[in-house]
C-alpha atoms as a PDB file:
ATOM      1  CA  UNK A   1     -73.759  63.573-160.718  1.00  0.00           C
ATOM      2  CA  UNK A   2     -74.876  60.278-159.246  1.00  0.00           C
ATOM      3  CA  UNK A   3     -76.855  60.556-156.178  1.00  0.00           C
ATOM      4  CA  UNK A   4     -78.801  58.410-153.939  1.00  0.00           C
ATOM      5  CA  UNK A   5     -81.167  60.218-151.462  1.00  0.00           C
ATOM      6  CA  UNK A   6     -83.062  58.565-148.727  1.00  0.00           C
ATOM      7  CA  UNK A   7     -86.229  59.700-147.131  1.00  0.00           C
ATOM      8  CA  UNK A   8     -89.214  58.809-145.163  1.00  0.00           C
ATOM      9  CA  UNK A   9     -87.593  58.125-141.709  1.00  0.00           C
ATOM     10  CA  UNK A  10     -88.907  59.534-138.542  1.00  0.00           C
ATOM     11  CA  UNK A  11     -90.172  58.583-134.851  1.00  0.00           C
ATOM     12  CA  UNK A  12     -92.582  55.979-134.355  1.00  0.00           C
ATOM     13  CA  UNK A  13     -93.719  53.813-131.878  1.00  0.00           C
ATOM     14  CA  UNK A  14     -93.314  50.340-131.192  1.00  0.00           C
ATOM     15  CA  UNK A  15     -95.748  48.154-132.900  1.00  0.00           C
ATOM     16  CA  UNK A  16     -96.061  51.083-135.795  1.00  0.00           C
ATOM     17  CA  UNK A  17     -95.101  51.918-140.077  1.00  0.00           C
ATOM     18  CA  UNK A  18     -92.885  53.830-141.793  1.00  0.00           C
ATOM     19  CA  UNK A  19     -92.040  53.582-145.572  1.00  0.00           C
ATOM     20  CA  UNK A  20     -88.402  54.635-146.621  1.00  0.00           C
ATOM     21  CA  UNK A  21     -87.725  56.291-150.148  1.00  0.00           C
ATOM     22  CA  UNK A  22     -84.471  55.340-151.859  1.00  0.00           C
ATOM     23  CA  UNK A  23     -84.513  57.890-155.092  1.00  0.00           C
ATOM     24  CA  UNK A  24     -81.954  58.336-157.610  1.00  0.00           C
ATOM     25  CA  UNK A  25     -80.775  60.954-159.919  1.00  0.00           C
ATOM     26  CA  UNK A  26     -78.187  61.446-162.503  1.00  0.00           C
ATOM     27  CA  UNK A  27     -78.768  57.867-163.517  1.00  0.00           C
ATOM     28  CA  UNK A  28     -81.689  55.098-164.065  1.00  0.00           C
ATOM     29  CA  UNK A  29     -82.001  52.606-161.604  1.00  0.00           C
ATOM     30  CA  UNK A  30     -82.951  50.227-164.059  1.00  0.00           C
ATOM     31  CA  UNK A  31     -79.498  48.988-164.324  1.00  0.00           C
ATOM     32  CA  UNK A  32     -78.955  48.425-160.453  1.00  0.00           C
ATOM     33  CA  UNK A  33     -80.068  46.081-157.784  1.00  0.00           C
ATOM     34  CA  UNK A  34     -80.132  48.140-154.686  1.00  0.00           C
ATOM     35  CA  UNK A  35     -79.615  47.009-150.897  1.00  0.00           C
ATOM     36  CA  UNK A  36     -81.105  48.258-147.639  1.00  0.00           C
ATOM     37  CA  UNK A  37     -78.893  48.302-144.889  1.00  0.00           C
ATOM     38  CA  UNK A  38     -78.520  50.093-141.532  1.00  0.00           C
ATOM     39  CA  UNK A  39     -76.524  50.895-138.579  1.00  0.00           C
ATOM     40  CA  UNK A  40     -77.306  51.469-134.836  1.00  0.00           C
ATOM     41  CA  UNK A  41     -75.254  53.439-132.565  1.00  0.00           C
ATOM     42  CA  UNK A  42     -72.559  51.673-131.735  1.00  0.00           C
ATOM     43  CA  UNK A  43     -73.236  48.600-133.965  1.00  0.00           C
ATOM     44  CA  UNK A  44     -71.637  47.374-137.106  1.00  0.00           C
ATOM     45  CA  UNK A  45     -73.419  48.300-140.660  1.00  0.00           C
ATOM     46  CA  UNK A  46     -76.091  45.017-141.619  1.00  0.00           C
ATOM     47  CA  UNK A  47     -78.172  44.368-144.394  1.00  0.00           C
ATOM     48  CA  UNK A  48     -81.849  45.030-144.047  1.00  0.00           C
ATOM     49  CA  UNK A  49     -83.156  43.395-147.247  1.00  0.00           C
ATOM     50  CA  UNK A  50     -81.994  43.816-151.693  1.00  0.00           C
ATOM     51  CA  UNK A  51     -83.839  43.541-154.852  1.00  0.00           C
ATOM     52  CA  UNK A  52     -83.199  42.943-158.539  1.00  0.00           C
ATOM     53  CA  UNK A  53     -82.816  45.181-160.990  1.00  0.00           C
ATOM     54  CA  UNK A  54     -85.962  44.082-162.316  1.00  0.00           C
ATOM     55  CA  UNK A  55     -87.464  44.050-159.058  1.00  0.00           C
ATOM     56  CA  UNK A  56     -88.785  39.911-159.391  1.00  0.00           C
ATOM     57  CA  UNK A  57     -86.394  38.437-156.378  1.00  0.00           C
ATOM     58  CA  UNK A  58     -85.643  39.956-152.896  1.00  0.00           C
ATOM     59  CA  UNK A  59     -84.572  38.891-149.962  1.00  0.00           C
ATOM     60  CA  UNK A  60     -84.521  39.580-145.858  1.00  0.00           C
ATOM     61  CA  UNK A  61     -82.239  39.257-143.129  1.00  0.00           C
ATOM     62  CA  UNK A  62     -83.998  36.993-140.450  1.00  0.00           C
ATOM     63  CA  UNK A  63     -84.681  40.119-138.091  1.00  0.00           C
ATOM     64  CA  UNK A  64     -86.934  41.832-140.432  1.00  0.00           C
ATOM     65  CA  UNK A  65     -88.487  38.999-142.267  1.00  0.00           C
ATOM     66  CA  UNK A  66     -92.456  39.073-142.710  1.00  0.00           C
ATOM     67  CA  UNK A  67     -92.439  42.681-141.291  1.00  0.00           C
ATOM     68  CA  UNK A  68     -90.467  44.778-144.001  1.00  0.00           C
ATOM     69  CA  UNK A  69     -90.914  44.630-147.703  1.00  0.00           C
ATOM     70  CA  UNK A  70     -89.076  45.869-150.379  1.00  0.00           C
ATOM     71  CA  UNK A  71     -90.158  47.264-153.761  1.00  0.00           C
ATOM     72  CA  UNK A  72     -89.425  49.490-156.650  1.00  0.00           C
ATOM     73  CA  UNK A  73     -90.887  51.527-159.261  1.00  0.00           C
ATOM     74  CA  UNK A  74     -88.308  51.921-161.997  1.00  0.00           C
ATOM     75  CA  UNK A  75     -90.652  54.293-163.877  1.00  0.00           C
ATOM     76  CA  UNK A  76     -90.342  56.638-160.772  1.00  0.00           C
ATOM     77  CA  UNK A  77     -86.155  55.758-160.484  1.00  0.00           C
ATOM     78  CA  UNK A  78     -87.487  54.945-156.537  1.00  0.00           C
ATOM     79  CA  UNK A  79     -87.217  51.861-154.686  1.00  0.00           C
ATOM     80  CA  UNK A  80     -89.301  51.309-151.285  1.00  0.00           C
ATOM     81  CA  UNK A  81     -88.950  49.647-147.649  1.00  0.00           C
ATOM     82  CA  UNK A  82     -92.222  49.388-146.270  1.00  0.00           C
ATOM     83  CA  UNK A  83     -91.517  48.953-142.457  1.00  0.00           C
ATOM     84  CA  UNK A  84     -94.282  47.539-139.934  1.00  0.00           C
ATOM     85  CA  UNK A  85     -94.487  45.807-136.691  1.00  0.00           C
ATOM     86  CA  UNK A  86     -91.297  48.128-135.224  1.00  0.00           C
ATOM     87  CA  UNK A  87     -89.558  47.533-132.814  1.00  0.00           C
ATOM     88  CA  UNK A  88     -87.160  49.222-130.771  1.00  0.00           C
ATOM     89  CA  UNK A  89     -84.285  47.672-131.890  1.00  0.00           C
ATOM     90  CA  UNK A  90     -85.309  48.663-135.199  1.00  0.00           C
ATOM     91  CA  UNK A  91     -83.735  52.145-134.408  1.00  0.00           C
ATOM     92  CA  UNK A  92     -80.716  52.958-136.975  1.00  0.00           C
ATOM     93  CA  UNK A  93     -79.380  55.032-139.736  1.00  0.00           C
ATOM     94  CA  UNK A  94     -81.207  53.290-142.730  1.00  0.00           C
ATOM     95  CA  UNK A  95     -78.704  53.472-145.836  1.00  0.00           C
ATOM     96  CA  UNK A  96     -79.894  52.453-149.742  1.00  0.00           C
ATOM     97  CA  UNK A  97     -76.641  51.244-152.006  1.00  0.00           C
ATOM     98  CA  UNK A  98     -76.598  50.654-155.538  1.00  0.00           C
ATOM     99  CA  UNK A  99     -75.014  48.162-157.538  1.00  0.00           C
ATOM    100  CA  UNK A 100     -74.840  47.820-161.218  1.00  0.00           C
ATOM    101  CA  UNK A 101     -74.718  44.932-163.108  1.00  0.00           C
ATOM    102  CA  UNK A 102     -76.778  41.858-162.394  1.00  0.00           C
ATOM    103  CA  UNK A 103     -77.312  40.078-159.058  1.00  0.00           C
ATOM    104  CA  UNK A 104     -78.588  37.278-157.814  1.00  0.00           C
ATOM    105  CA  UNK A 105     -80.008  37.351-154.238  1.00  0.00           C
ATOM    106  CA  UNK A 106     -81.716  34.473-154.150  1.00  0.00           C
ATOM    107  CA  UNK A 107     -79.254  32.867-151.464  1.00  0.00           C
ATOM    108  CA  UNK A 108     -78.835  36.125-150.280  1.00  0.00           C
ATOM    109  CA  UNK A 109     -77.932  39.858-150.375  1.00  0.00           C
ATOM    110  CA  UNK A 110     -74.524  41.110-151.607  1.00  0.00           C
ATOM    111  CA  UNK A 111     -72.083  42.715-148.871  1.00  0.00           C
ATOM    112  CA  UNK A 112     -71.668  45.745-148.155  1.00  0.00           C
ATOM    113  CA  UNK A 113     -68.245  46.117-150.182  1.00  0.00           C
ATOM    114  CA  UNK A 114     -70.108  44.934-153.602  1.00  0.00           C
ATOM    115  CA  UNK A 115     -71.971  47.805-153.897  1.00  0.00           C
ATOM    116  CA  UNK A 116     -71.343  51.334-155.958  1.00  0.00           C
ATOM    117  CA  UNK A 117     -73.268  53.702-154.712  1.00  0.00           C
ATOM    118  CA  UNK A 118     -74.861  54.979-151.137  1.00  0.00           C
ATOM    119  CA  UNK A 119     -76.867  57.207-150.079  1.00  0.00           C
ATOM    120  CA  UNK A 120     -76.515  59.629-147.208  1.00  0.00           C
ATOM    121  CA  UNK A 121     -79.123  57.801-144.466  1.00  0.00           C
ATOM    122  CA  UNK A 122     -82.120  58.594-143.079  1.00  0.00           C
ATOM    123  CA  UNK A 123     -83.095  57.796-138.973  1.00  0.00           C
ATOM    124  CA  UNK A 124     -85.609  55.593-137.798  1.00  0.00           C
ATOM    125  CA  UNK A 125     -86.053  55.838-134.123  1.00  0.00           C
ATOM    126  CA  UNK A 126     -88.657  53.417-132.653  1.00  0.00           C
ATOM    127  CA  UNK A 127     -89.493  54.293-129.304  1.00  0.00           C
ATOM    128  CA  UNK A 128     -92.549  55.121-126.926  1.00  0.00           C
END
């Protein structure tokens, strides 16, 4: 069975880190490139940020660029969003999709709809 499983959320406080875990099992995610995304209360799903499959190009949305950074270890089937500098309206569901086959992200991150897999979410709640 594939699954995607998300961890690493939590409460923090403004101005503070968190690193999210995206792991896989049932499958390698050698043959994906995988997509942050997340959605506030109320709010419409967005991308966060996606990487390769082999992990050499990634890109941002604007609101999170030079404060989150994505990464992944294929040897550990785990891909990474290193959060800092939160802010409040950082708060959401954080969400890690698959999507097999090769992408290119280098003028940005696939939709929502392109991708095969998601995981269940994890919350990130900024606040003092």
């Amino acid at each position: 069975q594939l699954q995607l499983v998300e961890s690493g959320g939590g409460l923090v406080q403004p101005g503070g880190s968190l690193r999210l875990s995206c792991a896989a099992s049932g499958f390698s995610l050698e043959r994906f490139a995988i997509g942050w995304f997340r959605q506030a209360p109320g709010k419409e799903r967005e991308g966060v940020s996606c990487i390769t499959n082999s992990g050499v190009t990634t890109n941002y949305a604007d609101s999170v660029k030079g404060r989150f950074t994505i990464s992944r270890d294929n040897a550990k089937n785990t891909v990474y969003l290193q959060m800092n500098s939160l802010k409040p309206e950082d708060t959401a569901v954080y969400y890690c999709a698959a999507r097999v086959g090769i992408t290119v992200v280098n003028y940005g991150c696939p939709h929502s709809s392109q991708y095969d897999y998601w995981g269940q979410g994890t919350q990130v709640t900024v606040s003092s």
